[in-house]
C-alpha atoms as a PDB file:
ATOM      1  CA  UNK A   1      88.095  45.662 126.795  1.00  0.00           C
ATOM      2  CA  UNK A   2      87.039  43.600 124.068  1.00  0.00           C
ATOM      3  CA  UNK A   3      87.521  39.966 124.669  1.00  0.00           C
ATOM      4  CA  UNK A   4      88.090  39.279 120.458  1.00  0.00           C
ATOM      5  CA  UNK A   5      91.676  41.825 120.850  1.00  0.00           C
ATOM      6  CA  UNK A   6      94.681  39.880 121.604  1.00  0.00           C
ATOM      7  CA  UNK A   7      97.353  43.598 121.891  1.00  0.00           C
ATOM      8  CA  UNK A   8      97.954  45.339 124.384  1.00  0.00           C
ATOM      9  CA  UNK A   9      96.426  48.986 123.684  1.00  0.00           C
ATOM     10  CA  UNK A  10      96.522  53.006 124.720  1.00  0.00           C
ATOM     11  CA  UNK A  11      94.237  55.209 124.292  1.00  0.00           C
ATOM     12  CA  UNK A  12      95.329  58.611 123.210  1.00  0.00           C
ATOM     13  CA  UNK A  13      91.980  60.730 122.915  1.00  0.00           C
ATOM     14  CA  UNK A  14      88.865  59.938 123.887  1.00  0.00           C
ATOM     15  CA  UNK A  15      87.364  60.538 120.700  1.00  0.00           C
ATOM     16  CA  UNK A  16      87.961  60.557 116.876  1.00  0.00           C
ATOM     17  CA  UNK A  17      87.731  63.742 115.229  1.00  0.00           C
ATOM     18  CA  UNK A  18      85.514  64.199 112.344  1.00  0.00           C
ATOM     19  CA  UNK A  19      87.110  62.877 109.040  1.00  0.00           C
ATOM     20  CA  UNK A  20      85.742  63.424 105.213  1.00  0.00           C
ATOM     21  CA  UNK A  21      85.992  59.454 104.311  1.00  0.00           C
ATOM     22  CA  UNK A  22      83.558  58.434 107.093  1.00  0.00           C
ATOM     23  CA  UNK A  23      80.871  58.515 104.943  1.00  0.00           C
ATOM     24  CA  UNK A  24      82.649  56.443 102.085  1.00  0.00           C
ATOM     25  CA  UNK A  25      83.611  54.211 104.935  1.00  0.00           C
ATOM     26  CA  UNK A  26      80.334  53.656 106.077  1.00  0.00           C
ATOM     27  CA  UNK A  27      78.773  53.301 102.480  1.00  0.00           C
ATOM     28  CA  UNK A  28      81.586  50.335 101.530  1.00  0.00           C
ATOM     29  CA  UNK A  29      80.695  48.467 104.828  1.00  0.00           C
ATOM     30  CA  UNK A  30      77.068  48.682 104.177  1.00  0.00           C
ATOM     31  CA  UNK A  31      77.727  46.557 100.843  1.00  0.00           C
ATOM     32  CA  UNK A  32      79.692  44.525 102.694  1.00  0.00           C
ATOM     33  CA  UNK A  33      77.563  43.684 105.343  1.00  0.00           C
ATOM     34  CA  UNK A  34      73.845  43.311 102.560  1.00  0.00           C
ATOM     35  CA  UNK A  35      76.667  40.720 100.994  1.00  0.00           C
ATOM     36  CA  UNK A  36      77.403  38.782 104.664  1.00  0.00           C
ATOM     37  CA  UNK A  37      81.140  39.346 103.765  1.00  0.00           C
ATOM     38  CA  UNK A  38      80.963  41.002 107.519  1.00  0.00           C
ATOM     39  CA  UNK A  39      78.519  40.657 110.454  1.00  0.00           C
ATOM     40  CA  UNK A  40      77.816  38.039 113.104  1.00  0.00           C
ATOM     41  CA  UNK A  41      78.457  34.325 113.083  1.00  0.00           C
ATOM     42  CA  UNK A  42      75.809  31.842 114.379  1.00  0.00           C
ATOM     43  CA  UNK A  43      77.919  32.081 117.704  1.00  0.00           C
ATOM     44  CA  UNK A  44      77.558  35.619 117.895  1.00  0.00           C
ATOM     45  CA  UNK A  45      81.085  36.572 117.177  1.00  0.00           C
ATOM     46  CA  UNK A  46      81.504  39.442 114.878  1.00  0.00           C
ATOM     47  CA  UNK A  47      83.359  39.172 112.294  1.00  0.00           C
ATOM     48  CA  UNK A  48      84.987  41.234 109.396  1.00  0.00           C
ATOM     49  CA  UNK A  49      86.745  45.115 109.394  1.00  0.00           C
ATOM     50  CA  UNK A  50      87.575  47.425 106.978  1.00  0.00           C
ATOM     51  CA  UNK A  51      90.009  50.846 107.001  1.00  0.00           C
ATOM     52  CA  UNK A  52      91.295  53.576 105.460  1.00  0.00           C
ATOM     53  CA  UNK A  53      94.539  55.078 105.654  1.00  0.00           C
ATOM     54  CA  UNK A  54      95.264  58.785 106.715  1.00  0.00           C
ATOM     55  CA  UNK A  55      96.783  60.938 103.913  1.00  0.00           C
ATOM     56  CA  UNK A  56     100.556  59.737 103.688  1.00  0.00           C
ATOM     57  CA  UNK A  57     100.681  58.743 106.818  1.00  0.00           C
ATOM     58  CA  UNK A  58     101.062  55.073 108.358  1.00  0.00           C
ATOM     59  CA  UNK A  59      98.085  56.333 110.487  1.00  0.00           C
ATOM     60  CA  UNK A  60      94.678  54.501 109.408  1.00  0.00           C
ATOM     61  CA  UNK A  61      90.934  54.854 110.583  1.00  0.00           C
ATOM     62  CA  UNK A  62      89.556  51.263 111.283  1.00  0.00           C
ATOM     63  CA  UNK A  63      86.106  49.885 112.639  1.00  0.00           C
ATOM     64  CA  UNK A  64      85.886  49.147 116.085  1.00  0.00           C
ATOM     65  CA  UNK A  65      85.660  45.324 117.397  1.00  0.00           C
ATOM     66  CA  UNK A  66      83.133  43.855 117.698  1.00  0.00           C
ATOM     67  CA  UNK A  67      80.808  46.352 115.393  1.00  0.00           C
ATOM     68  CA  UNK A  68      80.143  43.379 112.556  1.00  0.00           C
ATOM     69  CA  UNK A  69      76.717  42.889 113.206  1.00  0.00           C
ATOM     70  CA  UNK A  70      76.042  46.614 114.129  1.00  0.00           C
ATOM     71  CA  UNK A  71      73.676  47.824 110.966  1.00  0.00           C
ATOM     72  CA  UNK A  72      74.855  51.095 110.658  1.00  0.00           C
ATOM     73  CA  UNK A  73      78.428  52.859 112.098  1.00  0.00           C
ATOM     74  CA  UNK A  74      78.435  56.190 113.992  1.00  0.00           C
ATOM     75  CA  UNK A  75      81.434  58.093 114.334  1.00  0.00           C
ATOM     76  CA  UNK A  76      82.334  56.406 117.909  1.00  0.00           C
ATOM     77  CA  UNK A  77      82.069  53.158 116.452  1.00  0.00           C
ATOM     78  CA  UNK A  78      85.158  53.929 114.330  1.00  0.00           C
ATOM     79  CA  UNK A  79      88.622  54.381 116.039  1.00  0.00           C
ATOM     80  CA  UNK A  80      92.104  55.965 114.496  1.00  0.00           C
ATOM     81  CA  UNK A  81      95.153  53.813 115.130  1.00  0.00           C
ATOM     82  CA  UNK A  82      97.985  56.629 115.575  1.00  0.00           C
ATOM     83  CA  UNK A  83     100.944  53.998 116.489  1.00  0.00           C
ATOM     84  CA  UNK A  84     101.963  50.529 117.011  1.00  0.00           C
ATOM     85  CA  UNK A  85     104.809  48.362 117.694  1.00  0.00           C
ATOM     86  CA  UNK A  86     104.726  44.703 116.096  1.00  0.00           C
ATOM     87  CA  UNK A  87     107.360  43.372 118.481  1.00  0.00           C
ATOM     88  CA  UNK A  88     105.354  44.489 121.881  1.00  0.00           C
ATOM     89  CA  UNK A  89     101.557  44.115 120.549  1.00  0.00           C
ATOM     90  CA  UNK A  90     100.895  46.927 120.763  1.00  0.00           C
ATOM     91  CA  UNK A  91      98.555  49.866 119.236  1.00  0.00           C
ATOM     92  CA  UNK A  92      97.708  53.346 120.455  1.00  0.00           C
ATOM     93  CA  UNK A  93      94.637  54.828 119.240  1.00  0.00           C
ATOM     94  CA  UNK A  94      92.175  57.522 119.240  1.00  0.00           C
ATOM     95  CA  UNK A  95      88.544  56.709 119.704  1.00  0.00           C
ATOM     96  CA  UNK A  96      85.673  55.475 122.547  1.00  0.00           C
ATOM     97  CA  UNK A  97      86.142  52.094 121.300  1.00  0.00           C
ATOM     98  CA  UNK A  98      88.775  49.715 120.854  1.00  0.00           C
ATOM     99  CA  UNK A  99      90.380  49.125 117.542  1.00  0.00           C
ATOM    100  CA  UNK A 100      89.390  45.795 115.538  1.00  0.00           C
ATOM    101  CA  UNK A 101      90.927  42.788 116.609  1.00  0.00           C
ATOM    102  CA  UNK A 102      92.682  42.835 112.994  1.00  0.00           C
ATOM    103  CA  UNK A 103      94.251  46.088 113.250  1.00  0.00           C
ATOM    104  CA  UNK A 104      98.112  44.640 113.446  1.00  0.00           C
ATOM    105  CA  UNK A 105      96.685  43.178 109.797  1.00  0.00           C
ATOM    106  CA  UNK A 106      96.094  45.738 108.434  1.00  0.00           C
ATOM    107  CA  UNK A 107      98.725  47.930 109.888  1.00  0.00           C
ATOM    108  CA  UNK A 108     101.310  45.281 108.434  1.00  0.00           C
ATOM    109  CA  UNK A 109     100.104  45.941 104.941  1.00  0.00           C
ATOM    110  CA  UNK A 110     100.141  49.652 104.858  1.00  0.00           C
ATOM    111  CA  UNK A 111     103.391  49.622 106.410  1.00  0.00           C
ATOM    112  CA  UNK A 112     104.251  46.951 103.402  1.00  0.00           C
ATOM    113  CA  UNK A 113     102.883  48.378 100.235  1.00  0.00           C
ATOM    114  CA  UNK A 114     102.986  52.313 100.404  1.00  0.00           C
ATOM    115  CA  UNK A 115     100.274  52.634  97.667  1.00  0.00           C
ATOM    116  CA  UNK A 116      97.748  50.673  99.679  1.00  0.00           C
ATOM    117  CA  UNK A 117      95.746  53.013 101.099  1.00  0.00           C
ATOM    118  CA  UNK A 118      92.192  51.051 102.076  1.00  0.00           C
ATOM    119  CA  UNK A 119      92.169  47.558 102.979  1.00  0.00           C
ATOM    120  CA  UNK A 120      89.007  44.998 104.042  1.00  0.00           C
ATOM    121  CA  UNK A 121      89.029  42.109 105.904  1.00  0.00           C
ATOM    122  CA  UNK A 122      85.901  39.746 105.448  1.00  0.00           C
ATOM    123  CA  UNK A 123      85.144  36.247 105.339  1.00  0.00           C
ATOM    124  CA  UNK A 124      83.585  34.686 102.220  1.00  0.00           C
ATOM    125  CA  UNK A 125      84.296  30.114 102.713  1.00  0.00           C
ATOM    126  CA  UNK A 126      83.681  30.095  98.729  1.00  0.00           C
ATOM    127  CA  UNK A 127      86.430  32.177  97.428  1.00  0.00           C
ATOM    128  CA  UNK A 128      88.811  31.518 100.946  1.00  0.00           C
ATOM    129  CA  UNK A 129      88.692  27.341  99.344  1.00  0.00           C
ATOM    130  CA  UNK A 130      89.241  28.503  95.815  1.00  0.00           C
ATOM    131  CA  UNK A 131      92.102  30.767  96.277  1.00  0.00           C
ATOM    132  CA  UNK A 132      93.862  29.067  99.375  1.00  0.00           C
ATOM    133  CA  UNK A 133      97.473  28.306  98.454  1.00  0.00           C
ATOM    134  CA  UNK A 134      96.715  29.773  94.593  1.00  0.00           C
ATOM    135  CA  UNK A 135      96.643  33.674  95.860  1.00  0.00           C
ATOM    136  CA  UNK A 136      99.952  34.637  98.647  1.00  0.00           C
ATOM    137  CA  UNK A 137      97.954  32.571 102.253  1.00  0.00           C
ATOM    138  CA  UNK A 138      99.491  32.998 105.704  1.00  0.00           C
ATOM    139  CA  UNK A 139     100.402  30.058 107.774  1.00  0.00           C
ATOM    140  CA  UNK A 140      97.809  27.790 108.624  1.00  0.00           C
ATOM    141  CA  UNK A 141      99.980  27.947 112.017  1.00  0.00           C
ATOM    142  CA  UNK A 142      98.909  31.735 112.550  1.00  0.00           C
ATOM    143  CA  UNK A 143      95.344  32.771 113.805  1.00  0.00           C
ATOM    144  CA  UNK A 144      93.580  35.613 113.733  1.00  0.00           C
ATOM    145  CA  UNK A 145      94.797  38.939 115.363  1.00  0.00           C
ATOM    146  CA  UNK A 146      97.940  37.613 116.361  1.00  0.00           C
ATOM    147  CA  UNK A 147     100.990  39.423 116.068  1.00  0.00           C
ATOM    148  CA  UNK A 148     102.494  36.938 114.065  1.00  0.00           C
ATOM    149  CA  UNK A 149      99.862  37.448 111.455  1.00  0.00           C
ATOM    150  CA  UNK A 150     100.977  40.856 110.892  1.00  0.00           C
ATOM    151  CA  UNK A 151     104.573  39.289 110.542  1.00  0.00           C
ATOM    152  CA  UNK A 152     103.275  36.803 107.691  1.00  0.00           C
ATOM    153  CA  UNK A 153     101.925  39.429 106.109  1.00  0.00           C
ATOM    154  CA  UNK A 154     105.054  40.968 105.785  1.00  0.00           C
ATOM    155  CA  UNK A 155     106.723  38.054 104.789  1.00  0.00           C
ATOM    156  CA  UNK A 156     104.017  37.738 101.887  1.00  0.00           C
ATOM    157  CA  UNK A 157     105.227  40.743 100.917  1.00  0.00           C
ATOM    158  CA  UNK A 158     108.342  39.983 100.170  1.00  0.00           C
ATOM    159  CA  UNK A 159     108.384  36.158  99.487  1.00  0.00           C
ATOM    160  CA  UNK A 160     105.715  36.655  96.792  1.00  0.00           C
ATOM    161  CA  UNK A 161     103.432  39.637  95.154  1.00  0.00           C
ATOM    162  CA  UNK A 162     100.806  40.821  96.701  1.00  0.00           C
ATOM    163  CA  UNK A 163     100.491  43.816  94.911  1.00  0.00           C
ATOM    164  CA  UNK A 164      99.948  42.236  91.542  1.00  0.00           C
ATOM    165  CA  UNK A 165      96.428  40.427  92.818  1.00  0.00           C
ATOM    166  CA  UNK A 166      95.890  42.665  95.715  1.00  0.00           C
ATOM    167  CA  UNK A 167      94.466  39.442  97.390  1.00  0.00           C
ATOM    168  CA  UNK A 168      95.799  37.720 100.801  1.00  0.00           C
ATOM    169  CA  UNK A 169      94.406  34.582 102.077  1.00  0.00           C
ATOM    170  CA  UNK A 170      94.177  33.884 106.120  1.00  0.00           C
ATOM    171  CA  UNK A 171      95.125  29.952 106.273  1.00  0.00           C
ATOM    172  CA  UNK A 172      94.700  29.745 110.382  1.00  0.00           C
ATOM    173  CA  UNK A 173      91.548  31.627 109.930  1.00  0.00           C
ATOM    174  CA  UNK A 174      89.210  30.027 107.746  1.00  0.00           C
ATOM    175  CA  UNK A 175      87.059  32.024 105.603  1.00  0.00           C
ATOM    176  CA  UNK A 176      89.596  35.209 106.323  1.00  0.00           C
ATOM    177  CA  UNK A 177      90.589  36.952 102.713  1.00  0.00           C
ATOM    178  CA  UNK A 178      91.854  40.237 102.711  1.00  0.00           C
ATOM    179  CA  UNK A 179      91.845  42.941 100.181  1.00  0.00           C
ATOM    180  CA  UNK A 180      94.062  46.055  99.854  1.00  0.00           C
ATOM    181  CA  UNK A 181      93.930  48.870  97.162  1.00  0.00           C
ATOM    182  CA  UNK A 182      94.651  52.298  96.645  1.00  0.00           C
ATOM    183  CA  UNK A 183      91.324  53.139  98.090  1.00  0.00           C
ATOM    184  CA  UNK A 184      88.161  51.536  99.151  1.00  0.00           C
ATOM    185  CA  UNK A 185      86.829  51.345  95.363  1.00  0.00           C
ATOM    186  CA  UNK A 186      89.767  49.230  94.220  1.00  0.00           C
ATOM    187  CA  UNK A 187      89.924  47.152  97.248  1.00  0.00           C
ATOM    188  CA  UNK A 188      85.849  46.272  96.977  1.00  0.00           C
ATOM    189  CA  UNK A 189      86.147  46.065  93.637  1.00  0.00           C
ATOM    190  CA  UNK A 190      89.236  43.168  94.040  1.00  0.00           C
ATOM    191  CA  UNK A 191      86.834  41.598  96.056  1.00  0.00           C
ATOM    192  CA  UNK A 192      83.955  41.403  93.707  1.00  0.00           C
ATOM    193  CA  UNK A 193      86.034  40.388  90.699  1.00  0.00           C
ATOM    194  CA  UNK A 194      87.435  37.116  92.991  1.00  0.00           C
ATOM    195  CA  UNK A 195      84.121  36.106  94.474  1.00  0.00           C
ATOM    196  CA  UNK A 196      82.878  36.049  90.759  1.00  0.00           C
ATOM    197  CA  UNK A 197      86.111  33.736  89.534  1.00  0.00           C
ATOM    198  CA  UNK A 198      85.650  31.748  92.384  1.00  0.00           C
ATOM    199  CA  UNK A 199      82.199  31.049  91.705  1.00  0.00           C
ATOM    200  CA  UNK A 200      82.887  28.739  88.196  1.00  0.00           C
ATOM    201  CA  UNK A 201      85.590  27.320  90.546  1.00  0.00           C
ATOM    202  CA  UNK A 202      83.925  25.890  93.165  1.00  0.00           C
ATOM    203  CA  UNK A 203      81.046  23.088  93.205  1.00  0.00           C
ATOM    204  CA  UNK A 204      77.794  25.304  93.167  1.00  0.00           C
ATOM    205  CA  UNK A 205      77.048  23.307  96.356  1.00  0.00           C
ATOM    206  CA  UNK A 206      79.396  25.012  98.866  1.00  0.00           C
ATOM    207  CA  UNK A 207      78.269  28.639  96.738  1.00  0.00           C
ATOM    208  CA  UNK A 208      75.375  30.016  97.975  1.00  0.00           C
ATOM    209  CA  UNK A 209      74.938  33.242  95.942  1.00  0.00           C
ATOM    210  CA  UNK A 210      72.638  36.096  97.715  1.00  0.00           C
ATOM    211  CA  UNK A 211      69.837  38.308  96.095  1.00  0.00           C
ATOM    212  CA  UNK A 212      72.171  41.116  96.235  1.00  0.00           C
ATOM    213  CA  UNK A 213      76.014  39.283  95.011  1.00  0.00           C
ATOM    214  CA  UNK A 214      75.067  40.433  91.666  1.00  0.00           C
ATOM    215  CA  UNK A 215      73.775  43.981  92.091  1.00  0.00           C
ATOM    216  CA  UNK A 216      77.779  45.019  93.472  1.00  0.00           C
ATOM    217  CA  UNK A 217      79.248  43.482  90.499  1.00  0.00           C
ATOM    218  CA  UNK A 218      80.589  45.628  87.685  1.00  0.00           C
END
C-alpha cells in the first residue's frame, strides 16, 4: 500500500494487459520528467502522473504512485482504473501496482468533459503563481488526492470553462497544474504554450528555465 493514496482500493487483475498507447505514454512522461514537471522532491516524495483514457470508455490507464522519480516505466509500473465511486473513495483497478494518488483527479475530469481523453498532472511553481486564480483553481481548502478534489473539479466544470483553456490550477497543492486534452499531444502541448506565457509573467527570479524547456516548445 502506498502511503501517498488516500482511497480505499480493489484490485481486479493482477496485471495490465498489453495496450498500443504505452509507448506514447511512456514517450510523453519522458519529456516530462527531462523538464522536472514530474519526479522526486528534495524529500523524496514523488510527484506528478499522467493518463490516458480507454477508447469511449470512462476507463483510463494511469502511472502508478510513487513511479515519479522512476527513469523509465515498464508495463507493471502502469495500472488501469476500471471503476470508482467518488462518494466512498474508492477505485478498482487492474495492475501490480497501485494507482496514482491523483487518480480521483483525473477520473473527475474524464467523467466531466467527454472529449478529454489524456490528462497530466505535474508541478511547475512558475506557471502554478502566474495562473493561480486567472485559469479555473480548486480550493485552497482541498489537498491533494482527496476526494473532495475530484468534487472541485467537477464544480470547475460547471462554475467556469475548463474546456476553453484546458488548464486547472491545484490551490491546496502548490505547484499542482493540470492539463487535459483530447490526447496526450494536446494536453503536453497546453502545457508548453502556458509555461512559455508564464515565463514574461513572472520575475525571471522565481523562473529557472532548463537546458531542455526550449527544445519541447513548438
Amino acid at each position: 500500500m502506498s502511503k501517498y493514496v488516500k482511497f480505499t482500493h480493489e484490485r481486479a487483475r493482477a496485471e495490465v494487459t498489453p495496450f498500443d498507447r504505452f509507448a506514447e505514454l511512456n514517450a510523453c512522461r519522458w519529456k516530462l520528467l527531462q523538464l522536472r514537471l514530474i519526479g522526486v522532491d528534495s524529500n523524496g516524495t514523488s510527484f506528478g502522473n499522467l493518463s490516458v483514457r480507454d477508447g469511449a470508455s470512462t476507463n483510463f490507464y494511469i502511472t502508478g504512485s510513487a513511479t515519479g522519480g522512476v527513469p523509465e516505466l515498464t508495463l507493471a509500473d502502469w495500472t488501469k482504473v476500471v471503476a470508482y465511486d467518488f462518494e466512498r473513495n474508492w477505485v478498482r483497478y487492474e495492475g501490480s501496482t497501485v494507482p496514482s494518488s491523483e487518480s480521483l483527479t483525473h477520473a473527475a475530469i474524464y467523467k466531466s468533459n467527454a472529449m478529454a481523453g489524456a490528462v497530466i498532472h505535474c508541478h511547475d511553481s512558475t506557471l502554478w503563481t502566474a495562473i493561480l486564480n486567472q485559469a479555473p483553481t480548486s480550493s485552497k481548502a482541498v489537498g491533494y488526492g482527496a476526494p473532495e478534489m475530484a468534487y472541485e473539479i467537477m464544480r470547475l466544470f460547471k462554475v467556469s470553462d475548463p474546456e476553453s483553456r484546458k488548464i486547472l490550477v491545484m490551490a491546496g497543492h502548490e505547484g499542482g497544474v493540470v492539463t487535459f486534452g483530447r490526447d496526450l499531444e494536446e494536453a503536453f502541448a497546453v502545457l508548453m504554450h502556458e509555461r512559455k506565457e508564464s515565463s514574461s509573467c513572472v520575475d525571471g527570479a522565481f523562473h529557472k528555465r532548463t537546458p531542455h524547456d526550449d527544445e519541447w516548445i513548438s
